[in-house]
PDB file of N, CA and C in Angstrom:
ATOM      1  N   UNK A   1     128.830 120.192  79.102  1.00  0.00           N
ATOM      2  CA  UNK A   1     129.145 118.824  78.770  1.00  0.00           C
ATOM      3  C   UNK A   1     128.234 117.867  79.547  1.00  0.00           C
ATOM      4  N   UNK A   2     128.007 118.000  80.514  1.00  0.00           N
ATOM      5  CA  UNK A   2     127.741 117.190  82.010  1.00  0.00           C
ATOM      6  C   UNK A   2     125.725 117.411  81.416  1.00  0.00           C
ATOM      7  N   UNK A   3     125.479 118.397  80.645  1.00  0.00           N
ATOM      8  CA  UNK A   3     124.180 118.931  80.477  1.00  0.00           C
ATOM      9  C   UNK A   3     123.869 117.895  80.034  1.00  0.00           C
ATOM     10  N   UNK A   4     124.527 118.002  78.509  1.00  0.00           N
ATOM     11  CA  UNK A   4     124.449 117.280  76.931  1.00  0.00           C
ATOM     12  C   UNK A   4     124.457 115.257  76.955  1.00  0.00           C
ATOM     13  N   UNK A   5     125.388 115.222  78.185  1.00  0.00           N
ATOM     14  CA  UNK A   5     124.859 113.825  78.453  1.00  0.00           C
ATOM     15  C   UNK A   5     123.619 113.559  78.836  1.00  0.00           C
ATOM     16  N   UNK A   6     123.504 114.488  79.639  1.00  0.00           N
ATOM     17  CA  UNK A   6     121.623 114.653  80.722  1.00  0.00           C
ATOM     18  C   UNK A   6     121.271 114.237  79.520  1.00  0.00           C
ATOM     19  N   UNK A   7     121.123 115.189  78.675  1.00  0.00           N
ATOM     20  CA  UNK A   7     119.860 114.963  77.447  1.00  0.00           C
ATOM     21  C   UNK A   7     120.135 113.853  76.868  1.00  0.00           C
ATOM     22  N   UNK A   8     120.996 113.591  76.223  1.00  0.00           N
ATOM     23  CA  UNK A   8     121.533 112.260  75.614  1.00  0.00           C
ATOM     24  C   UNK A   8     120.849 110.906  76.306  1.00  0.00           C
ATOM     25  N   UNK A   9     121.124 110.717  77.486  1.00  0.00           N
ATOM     26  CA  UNK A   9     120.669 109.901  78.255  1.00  0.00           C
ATOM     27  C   UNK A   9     119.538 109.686  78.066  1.00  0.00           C
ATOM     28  N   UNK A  10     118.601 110.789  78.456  1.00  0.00           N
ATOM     29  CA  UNK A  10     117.036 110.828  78.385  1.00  0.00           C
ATOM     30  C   UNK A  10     116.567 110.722  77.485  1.00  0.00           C
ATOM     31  N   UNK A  11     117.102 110.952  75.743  1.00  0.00           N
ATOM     32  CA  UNK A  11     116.381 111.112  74.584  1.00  0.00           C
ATOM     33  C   UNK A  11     116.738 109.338  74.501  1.00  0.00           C
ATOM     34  N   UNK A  12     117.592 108.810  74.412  1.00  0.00           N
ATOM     35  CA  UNK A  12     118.156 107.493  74.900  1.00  0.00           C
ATOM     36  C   UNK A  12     116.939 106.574  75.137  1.00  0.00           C
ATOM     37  N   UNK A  13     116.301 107.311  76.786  1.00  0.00           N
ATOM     38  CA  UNK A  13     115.379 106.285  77.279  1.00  0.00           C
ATOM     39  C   UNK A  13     114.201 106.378  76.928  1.00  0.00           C
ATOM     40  N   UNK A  14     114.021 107.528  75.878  1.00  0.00           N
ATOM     41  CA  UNK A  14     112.523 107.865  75.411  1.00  0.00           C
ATOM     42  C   UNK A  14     112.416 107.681  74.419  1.00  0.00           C
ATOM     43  N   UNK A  15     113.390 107.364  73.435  1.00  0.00           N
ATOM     44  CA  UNK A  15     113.753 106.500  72.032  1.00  0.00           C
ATOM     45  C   UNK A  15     112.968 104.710  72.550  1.00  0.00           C
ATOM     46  N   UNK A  16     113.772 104.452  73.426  1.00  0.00           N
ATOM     47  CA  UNK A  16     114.015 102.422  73.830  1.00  0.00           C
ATOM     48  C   UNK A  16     111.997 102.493  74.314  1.00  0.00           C
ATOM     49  N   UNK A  17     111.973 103.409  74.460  1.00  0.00           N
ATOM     50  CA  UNK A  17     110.735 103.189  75.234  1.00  0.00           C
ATOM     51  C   UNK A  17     109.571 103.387  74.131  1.00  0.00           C
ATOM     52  N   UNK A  18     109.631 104.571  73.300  1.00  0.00           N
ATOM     53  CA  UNK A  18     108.852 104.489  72.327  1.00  0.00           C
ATOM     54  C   UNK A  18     108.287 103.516  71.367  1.00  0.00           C
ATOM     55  N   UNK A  19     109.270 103.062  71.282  1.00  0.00           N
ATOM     56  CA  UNK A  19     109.686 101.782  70.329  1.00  0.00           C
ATOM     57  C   UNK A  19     109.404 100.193  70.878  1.00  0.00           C
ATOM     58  N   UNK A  20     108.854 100.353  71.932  1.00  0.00           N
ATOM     59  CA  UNK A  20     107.698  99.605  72.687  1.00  0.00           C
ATOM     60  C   UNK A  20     107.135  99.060  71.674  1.00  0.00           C
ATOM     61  N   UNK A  21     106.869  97.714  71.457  1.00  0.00           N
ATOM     62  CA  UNK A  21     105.710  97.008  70.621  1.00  0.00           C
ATOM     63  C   UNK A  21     104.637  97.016  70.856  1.00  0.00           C
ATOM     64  N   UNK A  22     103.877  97.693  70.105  1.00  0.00           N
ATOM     65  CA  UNK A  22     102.278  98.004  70.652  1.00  0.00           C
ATOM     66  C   UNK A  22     102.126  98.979  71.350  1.00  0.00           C
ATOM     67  N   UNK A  23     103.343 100.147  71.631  1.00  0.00           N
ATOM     68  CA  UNK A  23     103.214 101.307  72.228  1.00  0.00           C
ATOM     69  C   UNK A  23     101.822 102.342  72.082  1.00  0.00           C
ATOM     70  N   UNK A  24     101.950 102.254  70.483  1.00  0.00           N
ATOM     71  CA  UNK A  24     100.745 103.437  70.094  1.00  0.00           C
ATOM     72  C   UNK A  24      98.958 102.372  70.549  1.00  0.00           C
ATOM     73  N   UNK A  25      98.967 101.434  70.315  1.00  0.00           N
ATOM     74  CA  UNK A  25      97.963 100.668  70.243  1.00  0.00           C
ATOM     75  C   UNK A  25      97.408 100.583  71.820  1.00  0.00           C
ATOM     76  N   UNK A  26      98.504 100.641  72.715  1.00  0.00           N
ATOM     77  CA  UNK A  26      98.154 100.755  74.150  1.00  0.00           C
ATOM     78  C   UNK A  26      97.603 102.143  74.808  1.00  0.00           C
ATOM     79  N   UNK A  27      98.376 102.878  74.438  1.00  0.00           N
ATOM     80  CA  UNK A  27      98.105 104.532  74.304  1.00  0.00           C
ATOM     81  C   UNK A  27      96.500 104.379  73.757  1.00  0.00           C
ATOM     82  N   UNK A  28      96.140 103.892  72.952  1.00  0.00           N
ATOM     83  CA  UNK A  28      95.041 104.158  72.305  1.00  0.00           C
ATOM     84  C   UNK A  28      93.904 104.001  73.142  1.00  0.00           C
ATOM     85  N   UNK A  29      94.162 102.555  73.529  1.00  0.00           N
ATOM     86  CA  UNK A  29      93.428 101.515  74.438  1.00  0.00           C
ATOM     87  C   UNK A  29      93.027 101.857  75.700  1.00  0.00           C
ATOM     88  N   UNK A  30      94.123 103.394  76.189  1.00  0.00           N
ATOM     89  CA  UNK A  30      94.029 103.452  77.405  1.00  0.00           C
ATOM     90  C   UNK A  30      93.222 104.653  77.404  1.00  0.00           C
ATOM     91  N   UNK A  31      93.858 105.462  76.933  1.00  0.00           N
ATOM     92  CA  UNK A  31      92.550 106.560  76.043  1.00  0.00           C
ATOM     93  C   UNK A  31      91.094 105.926  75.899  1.00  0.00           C
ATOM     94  N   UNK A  32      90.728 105.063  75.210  1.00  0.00           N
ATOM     95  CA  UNK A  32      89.854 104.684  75.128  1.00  0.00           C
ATOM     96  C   UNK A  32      88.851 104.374  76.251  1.00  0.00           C
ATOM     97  N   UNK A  33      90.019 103.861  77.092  1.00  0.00           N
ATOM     98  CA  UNK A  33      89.054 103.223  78.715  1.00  0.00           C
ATOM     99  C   UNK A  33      89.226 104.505  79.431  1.00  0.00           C
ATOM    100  N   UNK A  34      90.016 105.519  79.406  1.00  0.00           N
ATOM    101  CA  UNK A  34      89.275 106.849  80.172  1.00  0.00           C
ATOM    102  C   UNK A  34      88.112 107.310  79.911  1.00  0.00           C
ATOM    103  N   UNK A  35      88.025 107.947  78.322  1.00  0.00           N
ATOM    104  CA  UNK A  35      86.970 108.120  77.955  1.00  0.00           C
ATOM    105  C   UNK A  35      85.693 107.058  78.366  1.00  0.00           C
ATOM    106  N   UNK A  36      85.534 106.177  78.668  1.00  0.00           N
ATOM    107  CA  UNK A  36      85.012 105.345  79.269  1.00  0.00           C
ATOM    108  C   UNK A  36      84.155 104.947  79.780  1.00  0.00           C
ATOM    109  N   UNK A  37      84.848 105.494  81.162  1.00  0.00           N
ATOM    110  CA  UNK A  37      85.020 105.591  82.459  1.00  0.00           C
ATOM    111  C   UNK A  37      84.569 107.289  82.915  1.00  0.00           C
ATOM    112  N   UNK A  38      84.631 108.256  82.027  1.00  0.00           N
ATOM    113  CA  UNK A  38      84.045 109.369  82.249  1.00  0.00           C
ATOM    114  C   UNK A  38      82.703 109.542  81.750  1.00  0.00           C
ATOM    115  N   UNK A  39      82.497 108.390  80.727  1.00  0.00           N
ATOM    116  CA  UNK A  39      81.044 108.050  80.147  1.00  0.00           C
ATOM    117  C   UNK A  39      80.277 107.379  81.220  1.00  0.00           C
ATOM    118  N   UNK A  40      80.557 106.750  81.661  1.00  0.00           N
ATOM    119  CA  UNK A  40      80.363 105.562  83.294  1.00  0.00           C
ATOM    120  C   UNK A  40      79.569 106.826  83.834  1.00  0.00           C
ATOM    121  N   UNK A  41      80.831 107.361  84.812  1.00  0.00           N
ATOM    122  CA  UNK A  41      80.085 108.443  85.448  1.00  0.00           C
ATOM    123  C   UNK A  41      79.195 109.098  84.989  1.00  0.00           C
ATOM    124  N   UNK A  42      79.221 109.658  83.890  1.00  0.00           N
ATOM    125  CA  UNK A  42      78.307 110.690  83.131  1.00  0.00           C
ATOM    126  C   UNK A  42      76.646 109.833  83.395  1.00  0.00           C
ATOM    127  N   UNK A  43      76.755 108.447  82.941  1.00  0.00           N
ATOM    128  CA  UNK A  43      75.670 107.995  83.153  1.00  0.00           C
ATOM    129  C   UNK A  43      75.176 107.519  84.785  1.00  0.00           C
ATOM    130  N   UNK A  44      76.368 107.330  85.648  1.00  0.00           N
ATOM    131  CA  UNK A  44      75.282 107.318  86.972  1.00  0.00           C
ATOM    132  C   UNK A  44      74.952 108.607  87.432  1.00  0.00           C
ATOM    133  N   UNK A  45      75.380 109.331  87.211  1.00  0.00           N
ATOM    134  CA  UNK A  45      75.045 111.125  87.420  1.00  0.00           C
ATOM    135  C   UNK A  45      73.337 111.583  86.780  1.00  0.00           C
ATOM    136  N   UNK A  46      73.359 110.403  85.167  1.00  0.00           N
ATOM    137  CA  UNK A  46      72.155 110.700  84.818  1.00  0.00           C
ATOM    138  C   UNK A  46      71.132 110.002  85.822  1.00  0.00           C
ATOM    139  N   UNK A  47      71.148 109.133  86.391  1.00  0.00           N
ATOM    140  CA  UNK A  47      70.354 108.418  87.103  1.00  0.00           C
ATOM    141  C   UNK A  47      69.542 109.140  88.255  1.00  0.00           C
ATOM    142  N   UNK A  48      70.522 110.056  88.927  1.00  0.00           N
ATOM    143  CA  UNK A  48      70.127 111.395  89.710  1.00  0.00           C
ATOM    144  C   UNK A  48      68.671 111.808  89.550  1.00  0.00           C
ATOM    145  N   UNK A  49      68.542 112.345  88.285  1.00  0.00           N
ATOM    146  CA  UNK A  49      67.453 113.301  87.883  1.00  0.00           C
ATOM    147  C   UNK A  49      66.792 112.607  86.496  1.00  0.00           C
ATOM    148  N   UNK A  50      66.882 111.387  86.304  1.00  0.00           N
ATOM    149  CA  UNK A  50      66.106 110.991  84.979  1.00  0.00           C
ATOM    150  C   UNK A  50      64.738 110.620  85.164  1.00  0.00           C
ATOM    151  N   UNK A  51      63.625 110.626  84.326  1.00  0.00           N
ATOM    152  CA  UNK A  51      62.359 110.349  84.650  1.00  0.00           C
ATOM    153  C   UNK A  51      62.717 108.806  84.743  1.00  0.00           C
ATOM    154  N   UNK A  52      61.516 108.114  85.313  1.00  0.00           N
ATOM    155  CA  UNK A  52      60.834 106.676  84.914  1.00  0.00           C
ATOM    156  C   UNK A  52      61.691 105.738  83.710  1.00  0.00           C
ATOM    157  N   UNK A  53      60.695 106.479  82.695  1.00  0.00           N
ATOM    158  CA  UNK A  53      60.592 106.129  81.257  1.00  0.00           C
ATOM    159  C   UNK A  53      62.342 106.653  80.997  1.00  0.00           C
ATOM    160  N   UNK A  54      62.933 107.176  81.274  1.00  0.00           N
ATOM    161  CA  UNK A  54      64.325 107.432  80.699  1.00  0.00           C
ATOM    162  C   UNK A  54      65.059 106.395  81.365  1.00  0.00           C
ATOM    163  N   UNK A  55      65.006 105.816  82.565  1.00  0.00           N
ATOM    164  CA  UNK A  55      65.776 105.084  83.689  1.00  0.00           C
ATOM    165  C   UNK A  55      66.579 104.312  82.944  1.00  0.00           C
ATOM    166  N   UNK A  56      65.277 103.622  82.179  1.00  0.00           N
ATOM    167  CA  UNK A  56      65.122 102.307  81.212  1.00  0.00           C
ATOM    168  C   UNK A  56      66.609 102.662  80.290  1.00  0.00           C
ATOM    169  N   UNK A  57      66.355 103.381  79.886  1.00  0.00           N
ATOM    170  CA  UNK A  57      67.620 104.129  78.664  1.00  0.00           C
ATOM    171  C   UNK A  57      68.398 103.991  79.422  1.00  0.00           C
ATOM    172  N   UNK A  58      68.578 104.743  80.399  1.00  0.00           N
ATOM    173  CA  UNK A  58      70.093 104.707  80.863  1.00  0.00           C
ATOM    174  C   UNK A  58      70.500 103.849  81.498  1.00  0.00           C
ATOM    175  N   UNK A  59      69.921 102.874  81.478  1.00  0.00           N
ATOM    176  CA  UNK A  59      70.488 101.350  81.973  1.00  0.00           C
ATOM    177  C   UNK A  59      71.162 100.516  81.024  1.00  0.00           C
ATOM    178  N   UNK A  60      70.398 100.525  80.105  1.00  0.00           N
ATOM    179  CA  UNK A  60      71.174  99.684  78.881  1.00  0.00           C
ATOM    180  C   UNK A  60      72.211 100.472  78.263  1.00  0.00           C
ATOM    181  N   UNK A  61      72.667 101.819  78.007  1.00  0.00           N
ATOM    182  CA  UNK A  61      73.254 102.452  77.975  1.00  0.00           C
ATOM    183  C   UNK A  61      74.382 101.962  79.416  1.00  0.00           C
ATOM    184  N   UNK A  62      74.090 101.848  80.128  1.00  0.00           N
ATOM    185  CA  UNK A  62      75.672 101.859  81.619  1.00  0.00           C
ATOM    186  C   UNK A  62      75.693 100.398  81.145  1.00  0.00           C
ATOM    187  N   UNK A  63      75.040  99.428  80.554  1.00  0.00           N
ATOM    188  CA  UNK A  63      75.181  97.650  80.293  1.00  0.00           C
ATOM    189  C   UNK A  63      76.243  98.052  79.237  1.00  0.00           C
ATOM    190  N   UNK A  64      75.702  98.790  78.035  1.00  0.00           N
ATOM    191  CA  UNK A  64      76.756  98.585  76.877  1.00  0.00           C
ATOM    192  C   UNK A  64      78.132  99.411  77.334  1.00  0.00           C
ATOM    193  N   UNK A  65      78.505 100.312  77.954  1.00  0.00           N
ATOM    194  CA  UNK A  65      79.498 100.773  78.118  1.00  0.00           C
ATOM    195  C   UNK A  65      80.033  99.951  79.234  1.00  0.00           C
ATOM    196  N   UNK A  66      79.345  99.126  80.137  1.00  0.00           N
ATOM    197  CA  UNK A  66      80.323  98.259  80.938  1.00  0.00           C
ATOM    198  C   UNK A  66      81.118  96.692  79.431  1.00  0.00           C
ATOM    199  N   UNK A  67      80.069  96.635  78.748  1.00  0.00           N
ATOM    200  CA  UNK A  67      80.954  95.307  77.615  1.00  0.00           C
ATOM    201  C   UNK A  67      81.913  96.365  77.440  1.00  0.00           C
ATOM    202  N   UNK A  68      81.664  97.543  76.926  1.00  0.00           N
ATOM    203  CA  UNK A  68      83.056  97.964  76.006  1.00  0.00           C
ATOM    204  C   UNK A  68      83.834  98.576  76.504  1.00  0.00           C
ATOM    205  N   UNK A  69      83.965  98.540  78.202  1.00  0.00           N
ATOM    206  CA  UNK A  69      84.825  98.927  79.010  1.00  0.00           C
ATOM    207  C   UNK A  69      86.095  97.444  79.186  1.00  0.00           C
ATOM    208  N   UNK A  70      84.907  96.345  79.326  1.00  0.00           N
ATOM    209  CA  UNK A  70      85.344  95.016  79.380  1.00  0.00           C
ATOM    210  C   UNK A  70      86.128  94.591  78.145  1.00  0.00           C
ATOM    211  N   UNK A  71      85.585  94.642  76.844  1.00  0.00           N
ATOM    212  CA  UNK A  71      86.450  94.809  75.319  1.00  0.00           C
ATOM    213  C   UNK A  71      87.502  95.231  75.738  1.00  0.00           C
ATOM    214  N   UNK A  72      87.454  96.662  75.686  1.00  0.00           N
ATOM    215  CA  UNK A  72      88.940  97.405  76.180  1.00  0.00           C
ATOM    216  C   UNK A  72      90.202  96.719  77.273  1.00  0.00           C
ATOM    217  N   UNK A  73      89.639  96.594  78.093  1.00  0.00           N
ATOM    218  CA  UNK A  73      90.487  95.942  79.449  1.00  0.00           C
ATOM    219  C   UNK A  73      90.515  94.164  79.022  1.00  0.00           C
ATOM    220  N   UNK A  74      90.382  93.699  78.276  1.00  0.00           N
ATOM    221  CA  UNK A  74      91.016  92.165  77.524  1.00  0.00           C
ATOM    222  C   UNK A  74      91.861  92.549  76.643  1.00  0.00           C
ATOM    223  N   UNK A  75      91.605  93.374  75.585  1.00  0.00           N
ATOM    224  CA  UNK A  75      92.494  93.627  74.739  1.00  0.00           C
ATOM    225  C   UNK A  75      93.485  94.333  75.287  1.00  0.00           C
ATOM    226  N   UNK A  76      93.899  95.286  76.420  1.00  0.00           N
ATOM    227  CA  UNK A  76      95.135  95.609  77.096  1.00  0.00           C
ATOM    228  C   UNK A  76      95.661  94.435  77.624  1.00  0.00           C
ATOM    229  N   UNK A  77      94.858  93.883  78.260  1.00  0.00           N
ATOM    230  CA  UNK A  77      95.592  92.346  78.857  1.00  0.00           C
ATOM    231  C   UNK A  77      96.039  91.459  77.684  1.00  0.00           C
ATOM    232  N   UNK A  78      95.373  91.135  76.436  1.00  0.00           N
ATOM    233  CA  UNK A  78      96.490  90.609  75.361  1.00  0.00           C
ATOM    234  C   UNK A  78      97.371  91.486  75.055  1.00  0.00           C
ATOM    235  N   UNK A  79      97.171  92.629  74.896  1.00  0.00           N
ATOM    236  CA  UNK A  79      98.611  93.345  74.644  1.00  0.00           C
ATOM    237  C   UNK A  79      99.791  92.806  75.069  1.00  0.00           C
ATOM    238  N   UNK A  80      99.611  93.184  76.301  1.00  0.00           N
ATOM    239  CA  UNK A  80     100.349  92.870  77.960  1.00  0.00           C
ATOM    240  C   UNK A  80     100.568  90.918  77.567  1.00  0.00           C
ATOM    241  N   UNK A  81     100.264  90.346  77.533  1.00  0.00           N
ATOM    242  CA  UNK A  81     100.385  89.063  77.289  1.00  0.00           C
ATOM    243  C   UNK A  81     101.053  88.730  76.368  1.00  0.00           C
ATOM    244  N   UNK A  82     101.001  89.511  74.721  1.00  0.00           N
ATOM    245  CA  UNK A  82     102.067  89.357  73.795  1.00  0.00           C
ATOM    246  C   UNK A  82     103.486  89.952  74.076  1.00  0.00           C
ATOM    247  N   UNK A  83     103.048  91.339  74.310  1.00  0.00           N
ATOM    248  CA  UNK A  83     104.893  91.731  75.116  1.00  0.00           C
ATOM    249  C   UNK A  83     105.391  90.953  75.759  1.00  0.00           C
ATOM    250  N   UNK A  84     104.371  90.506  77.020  1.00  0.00           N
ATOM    251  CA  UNK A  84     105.645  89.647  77.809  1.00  0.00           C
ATOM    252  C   UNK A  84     105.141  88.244  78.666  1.00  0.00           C
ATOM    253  N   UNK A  85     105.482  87.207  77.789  1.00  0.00           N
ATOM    254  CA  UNK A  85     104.850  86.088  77.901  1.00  0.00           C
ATOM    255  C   UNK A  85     105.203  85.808  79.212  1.00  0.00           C
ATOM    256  N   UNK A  86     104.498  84.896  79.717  1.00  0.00           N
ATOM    257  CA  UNK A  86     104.595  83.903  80.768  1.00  0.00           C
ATOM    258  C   UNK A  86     106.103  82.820  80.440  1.00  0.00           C
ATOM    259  N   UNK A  87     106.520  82.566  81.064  1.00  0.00           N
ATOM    260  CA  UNK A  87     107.731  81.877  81.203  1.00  0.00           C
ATOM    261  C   UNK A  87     107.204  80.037  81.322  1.00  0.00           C
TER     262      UNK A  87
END
């Protein structure tokens, strides 16, 4: 008996929570900025061992993934701003 509430309870708070506005869209968003952020690294790692003539590449390459790191992290902050306004 004492179990069946356990679960009850918990399916309860993982129902109210799912059902988050913009739940999946944040999930997405956040996904998105890991992947990222492991691209980030990937490219100062290239910097290590790249010729000259490649440097060039992988600079504008770490420029565009810092905007669309920046994209990402505004659009979580409107998320975050439509859920729960300022008072």
């Amino acid at each position: 008996m004492l179990v069946r509430t356990v679960i009850i309870y918990v399916a309860m708070t993982v129902c109210a929570l799912a059902f988050h506005e913009n739940t999946f869209a944040v999930f997405e968003l956040r996904e998105q900025l890991q992947i990222l952020y492991i691209n980030m690294w990937e490219l100062l790692y290239q910097l290590e061992y790249v010729t000259p003539d490649q440097r060039i590449i992988v600079y504008e390459e770490i420029q565009h993934i810092r905007e669309q790191i920046q994209r990402v992290i505004d659009q979580l902050v409107q998320h975050d701003q439509h859920q729960h306004p300022l008072p």
